[in-house]
PDB file of N, CA and C in Angstrom:
ATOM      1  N   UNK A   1     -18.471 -14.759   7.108  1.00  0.00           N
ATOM      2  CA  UNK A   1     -18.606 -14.210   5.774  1.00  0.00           C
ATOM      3  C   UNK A   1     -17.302 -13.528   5.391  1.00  0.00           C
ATOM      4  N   UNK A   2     -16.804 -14.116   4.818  1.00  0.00           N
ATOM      5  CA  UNK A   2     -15.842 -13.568   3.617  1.00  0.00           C
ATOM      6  C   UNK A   2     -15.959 -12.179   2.944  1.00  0.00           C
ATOM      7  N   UNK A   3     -15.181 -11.411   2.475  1.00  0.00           N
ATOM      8  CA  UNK A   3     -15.204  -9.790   2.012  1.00  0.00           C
ATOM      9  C   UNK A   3     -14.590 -10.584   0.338  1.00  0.00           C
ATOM     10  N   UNK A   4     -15.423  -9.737  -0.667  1.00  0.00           N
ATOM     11  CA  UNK A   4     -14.828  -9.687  -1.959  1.00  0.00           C
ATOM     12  C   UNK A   4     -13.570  -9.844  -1.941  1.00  0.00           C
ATOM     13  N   UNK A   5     -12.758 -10.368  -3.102  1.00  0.00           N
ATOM     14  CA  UNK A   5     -11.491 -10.502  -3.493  1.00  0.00           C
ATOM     15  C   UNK A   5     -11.163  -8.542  -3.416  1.00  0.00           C
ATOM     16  N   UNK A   6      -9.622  -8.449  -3.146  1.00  0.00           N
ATOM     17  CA  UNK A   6      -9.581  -6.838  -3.553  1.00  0.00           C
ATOM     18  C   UNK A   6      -9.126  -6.247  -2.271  1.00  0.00           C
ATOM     19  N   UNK A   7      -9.090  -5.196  -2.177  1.00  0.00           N
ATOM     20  CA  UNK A   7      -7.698  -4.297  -0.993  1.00  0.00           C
ATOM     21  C   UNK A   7      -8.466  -4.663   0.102  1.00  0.00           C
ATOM     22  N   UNK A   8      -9.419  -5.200   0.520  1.00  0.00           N
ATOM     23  CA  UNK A   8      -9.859  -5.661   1.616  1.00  0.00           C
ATOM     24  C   UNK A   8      -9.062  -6.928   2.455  1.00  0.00           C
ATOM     25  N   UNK A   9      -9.253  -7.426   1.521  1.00  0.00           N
ATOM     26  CA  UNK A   9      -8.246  -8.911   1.430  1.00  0.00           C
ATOM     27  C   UNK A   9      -7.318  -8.734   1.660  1.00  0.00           C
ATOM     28  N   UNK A  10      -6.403  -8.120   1.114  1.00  0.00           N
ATOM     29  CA  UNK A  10      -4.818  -8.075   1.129  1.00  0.00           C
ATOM     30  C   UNK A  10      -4.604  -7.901   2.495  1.00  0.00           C
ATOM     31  N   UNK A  11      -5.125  -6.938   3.757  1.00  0.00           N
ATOM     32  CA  UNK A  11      -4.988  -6.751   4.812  1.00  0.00           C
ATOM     33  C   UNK A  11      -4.789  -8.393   5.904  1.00  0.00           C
ATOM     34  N   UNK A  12      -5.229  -9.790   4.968  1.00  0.00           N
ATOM     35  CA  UNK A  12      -5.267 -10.536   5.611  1.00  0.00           C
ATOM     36  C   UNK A  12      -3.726 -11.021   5.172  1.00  0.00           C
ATOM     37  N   UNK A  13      -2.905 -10.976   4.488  1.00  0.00           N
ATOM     38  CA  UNK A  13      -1.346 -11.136   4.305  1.00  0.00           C
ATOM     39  C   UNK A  13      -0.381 -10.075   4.793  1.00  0.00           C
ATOM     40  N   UNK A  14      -1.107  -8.842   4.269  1.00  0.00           N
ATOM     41  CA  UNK A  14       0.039  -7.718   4.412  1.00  0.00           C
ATOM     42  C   UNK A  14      -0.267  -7.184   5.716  1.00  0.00           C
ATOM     43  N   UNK A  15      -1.254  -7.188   6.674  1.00  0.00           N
ATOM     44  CA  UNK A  15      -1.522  -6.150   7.508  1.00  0.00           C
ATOM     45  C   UNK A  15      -1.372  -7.384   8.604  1.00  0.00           C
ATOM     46  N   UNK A  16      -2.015  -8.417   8.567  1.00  0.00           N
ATOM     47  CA  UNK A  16      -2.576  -9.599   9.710  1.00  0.00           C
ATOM     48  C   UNK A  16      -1.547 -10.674   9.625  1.00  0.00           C
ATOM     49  N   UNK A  17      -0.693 -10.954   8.388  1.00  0.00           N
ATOM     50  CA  UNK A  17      -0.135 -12.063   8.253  1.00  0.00           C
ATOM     51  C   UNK A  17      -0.654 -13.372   8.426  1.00  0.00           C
ATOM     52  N   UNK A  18      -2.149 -13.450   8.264  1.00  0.00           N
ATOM     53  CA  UNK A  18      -2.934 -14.384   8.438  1.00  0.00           C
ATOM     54  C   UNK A  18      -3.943 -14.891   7.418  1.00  0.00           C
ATOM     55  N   UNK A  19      -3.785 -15.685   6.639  1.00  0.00           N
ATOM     56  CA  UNK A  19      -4.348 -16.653   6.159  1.00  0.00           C
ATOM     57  C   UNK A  19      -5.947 -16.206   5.980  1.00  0.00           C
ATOM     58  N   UNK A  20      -5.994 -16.616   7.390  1.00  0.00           N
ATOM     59  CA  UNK A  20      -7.371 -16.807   7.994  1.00  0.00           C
ATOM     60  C   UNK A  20      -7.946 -15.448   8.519  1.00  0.00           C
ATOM     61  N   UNK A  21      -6.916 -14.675   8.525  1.00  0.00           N
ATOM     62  CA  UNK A  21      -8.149 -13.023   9.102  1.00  0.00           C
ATOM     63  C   UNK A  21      -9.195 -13.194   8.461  1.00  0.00           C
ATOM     64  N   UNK A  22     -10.165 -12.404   8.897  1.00  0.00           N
ATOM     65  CA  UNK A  22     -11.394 -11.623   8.523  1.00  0.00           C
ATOM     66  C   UNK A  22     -10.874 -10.144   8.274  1.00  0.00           C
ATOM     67  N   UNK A  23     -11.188  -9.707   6.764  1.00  0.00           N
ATOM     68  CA  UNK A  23     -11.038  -8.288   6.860  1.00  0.00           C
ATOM     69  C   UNK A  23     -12.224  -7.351   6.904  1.00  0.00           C
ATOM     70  N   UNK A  24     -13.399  -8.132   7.518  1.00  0.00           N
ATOM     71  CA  UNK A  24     -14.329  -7.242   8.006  1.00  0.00           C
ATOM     72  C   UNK A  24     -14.380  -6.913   9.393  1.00  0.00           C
ATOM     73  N   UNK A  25     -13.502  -7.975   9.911  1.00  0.00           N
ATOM     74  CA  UNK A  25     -13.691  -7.914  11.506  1.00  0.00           C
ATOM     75  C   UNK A  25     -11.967  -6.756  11.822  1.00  0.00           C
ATOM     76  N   UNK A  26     -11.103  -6.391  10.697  1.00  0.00           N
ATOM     77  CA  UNK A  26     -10.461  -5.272  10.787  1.00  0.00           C
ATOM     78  C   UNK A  26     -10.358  -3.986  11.704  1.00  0.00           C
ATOM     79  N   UNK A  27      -9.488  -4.252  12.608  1.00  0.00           N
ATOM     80  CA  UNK A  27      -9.994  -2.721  13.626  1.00  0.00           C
ATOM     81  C   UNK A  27      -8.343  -2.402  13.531  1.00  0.00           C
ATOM     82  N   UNK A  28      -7.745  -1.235  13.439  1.00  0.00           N
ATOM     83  CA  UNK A  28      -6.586  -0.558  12.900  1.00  0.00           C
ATOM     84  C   UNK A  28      -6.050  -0.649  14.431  1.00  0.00           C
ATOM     85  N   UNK A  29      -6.785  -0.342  15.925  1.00  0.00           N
ATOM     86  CA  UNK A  29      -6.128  -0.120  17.329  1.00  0.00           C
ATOM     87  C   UNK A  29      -5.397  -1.730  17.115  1.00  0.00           C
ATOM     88  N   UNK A  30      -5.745  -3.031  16.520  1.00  0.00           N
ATOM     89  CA  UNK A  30      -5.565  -4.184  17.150  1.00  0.00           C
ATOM     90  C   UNK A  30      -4.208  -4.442  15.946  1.00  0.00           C
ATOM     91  N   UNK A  31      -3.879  -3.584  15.120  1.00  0.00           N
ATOM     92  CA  UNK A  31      -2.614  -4.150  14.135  1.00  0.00           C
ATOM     93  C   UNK A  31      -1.961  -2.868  14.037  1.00  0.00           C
ATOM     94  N   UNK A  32      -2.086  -2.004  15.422  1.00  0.00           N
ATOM     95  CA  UNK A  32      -0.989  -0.244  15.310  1.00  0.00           C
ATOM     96  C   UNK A  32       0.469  -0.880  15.498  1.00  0.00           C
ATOM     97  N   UNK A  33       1.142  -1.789  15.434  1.00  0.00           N
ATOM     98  CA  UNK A  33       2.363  -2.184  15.564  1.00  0.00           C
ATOM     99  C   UNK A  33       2.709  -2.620  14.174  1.00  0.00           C
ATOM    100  N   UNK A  34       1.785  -2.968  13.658  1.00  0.00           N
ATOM    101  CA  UNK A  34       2.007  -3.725  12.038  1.00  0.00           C
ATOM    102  C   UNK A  34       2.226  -2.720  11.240  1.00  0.00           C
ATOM    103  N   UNK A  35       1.214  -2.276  11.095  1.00  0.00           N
ATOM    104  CA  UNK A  35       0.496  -0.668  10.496  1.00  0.00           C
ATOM    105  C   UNK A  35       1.986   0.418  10.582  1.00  0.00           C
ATOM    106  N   UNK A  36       2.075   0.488  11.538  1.00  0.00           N
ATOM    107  CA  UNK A  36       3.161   1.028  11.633  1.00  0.00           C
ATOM    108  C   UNK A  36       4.981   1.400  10.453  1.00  0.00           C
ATOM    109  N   UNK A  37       5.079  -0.060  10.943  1.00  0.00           N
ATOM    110  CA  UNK A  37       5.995  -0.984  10.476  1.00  0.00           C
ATOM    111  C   UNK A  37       5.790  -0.930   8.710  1.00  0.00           C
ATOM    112  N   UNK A  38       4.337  -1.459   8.193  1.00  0.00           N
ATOM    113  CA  UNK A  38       4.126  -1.251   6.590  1.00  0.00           C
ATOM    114  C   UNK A  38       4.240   0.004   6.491  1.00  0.00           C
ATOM    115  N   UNK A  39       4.213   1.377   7.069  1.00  0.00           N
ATOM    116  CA  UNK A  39       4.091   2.399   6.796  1.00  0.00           C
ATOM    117  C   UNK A  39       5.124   3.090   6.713  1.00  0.00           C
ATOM    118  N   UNK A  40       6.236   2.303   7.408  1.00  0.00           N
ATOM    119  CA  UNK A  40       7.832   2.623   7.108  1.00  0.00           C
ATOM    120  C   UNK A  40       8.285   2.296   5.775  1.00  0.00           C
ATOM    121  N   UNK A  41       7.442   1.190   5.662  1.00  0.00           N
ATOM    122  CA  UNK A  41       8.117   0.573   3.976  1.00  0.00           C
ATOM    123  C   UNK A  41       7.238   1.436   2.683  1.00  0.00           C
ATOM    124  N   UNK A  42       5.957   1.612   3.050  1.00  0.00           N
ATOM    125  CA  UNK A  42       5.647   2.061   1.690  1.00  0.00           C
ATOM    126  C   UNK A  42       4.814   3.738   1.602  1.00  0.00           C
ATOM    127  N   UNK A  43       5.128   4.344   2.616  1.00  0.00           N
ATOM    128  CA  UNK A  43       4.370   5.479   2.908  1.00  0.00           C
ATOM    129  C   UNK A  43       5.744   6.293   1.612  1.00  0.00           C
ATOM    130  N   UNK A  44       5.150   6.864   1.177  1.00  0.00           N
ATOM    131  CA  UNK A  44       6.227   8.205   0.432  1.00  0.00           C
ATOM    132  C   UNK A  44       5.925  10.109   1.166  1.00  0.00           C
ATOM    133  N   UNK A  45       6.152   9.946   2.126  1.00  0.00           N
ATOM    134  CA  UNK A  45       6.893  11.300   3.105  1.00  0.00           C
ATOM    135  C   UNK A  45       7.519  11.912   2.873  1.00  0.00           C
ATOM    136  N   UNK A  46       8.388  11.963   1.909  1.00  0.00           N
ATOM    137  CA  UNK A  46       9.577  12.699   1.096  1.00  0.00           C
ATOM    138  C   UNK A  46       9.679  12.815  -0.546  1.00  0.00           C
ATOM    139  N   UNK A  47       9.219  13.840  -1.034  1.00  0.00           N
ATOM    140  CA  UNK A  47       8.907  14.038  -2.804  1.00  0.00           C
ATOM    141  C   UNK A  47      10.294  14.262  -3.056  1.00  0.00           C
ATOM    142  N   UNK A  48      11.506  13.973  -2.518  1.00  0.00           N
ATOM    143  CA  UNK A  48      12.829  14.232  -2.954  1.00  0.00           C
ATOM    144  C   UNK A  48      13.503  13.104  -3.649  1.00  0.00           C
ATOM    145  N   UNK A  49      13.548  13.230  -4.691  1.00  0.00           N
ATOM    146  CA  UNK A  49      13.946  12.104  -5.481  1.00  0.00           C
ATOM    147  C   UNK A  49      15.375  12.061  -6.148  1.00  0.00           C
ATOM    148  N   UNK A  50      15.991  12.879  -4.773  1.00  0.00           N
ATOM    149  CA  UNK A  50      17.441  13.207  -5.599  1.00  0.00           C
ATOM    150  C   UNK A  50      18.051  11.564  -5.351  1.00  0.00           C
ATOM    151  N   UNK A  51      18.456  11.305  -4.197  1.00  0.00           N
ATOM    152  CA  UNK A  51      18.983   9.654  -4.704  1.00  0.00           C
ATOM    153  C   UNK A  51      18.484   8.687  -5.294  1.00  0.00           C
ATOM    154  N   UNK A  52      17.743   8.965  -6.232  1.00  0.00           N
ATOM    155  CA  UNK A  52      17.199   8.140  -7.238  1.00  0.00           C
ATOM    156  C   UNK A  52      17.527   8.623  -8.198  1.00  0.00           C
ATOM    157  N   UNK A  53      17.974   9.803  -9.068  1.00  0.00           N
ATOM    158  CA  UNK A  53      18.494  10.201  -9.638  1.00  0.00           C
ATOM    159  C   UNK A  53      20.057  10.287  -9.855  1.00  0.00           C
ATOM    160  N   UNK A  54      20.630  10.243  -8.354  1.00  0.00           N
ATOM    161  CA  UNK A  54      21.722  10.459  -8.627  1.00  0.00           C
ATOM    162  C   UNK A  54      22.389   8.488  -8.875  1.00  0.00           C
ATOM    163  N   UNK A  55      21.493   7.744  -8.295  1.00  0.00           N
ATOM    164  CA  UNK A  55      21.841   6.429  -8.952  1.00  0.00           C
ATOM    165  C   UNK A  55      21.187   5.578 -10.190  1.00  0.00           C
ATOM    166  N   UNK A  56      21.220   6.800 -11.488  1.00  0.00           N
ATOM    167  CA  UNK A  56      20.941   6.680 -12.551  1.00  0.00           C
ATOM    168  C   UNK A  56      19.392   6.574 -12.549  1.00  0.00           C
ATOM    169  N   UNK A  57      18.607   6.595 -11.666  1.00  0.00           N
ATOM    170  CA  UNK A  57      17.077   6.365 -11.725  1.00  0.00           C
ATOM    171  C   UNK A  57      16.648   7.633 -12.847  1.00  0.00           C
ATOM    172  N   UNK A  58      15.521   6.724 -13.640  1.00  0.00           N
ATOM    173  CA  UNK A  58      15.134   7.587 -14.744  1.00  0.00           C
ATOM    174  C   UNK A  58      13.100   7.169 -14.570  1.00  0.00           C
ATOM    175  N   UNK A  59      12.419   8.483 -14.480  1.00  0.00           N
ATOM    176  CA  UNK A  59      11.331   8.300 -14.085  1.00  0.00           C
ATOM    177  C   UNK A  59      10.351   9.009 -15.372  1.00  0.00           C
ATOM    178  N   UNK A  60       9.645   7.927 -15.330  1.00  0.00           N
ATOM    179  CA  UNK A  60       8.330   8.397 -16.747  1.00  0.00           C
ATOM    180  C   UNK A  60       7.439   8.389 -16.196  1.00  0.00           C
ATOM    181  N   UNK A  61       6.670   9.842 -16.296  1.00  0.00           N
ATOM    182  CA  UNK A  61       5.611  10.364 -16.004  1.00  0.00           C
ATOM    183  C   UNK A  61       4.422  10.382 -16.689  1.00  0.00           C
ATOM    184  N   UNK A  62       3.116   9.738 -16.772  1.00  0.00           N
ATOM    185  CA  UNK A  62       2.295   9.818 -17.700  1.00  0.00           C
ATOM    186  C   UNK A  62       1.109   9.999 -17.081  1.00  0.00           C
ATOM    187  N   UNK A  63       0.315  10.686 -17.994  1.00  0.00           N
ATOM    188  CA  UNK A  63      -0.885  11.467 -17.597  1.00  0.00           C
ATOM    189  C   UNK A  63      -1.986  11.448 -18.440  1.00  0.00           C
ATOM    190  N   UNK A  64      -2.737  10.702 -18.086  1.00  0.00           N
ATOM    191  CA  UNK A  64      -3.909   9.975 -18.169  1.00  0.00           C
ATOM    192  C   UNK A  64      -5.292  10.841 -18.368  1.00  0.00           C
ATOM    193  N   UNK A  65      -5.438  12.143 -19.382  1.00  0.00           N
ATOM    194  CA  UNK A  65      -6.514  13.087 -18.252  1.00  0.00           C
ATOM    195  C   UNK A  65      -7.036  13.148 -20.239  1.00  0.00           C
ATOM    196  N   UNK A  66      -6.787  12.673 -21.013  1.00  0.00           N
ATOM    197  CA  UNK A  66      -7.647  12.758 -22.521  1.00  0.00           C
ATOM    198  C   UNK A  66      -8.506  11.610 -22.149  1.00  0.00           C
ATOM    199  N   UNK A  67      -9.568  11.960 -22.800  1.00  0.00           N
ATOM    200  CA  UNK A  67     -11.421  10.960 -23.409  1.00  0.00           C
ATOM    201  C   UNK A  67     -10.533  10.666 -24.352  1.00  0.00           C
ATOM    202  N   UNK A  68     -10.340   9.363 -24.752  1.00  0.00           N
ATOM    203  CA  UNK A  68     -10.863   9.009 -25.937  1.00  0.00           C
ATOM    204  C   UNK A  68     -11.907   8.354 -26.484  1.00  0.00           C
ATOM    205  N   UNK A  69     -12.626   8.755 -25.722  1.00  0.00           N
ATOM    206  CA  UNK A  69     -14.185   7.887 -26.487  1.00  0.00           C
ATOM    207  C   UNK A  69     -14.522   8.851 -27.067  1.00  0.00           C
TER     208      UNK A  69
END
């Protein structure tokens, strides 16, 4: 059995590199080398955004917190 389309899934490219995983059968001890590794690339550990700034980076902040219904 297959898991819904959705962040379940993705673990079978980004986490398993496999096609064919199961992301119900997912256990984090059996991909701590992978896990790892993605967590170098996309974890944000550091709110210092000075070299992004200082190489012209320009950041828009928007905030989402009005009803409009």
């Amino acid at each position: 059995m297959r898991a819904p389309a959705g962040e379940l899934c993705n673990n079978a490219y980004f986490i398993a590199k496999d096609p064919a995983f199961d992301p119900l059968a997912f256990d984090p001890a059996n991909h701590r080398v992978r896990l790892k590794e993605v967590s170098t690339i996309i974890d944000s550990n550091d709110p210092g955004l000075g070299a992004f700034f200082a190489r012209g980076g320009k950041l828009i902040m928007r905030e989402n917190t009005a009803d409009v219904a």
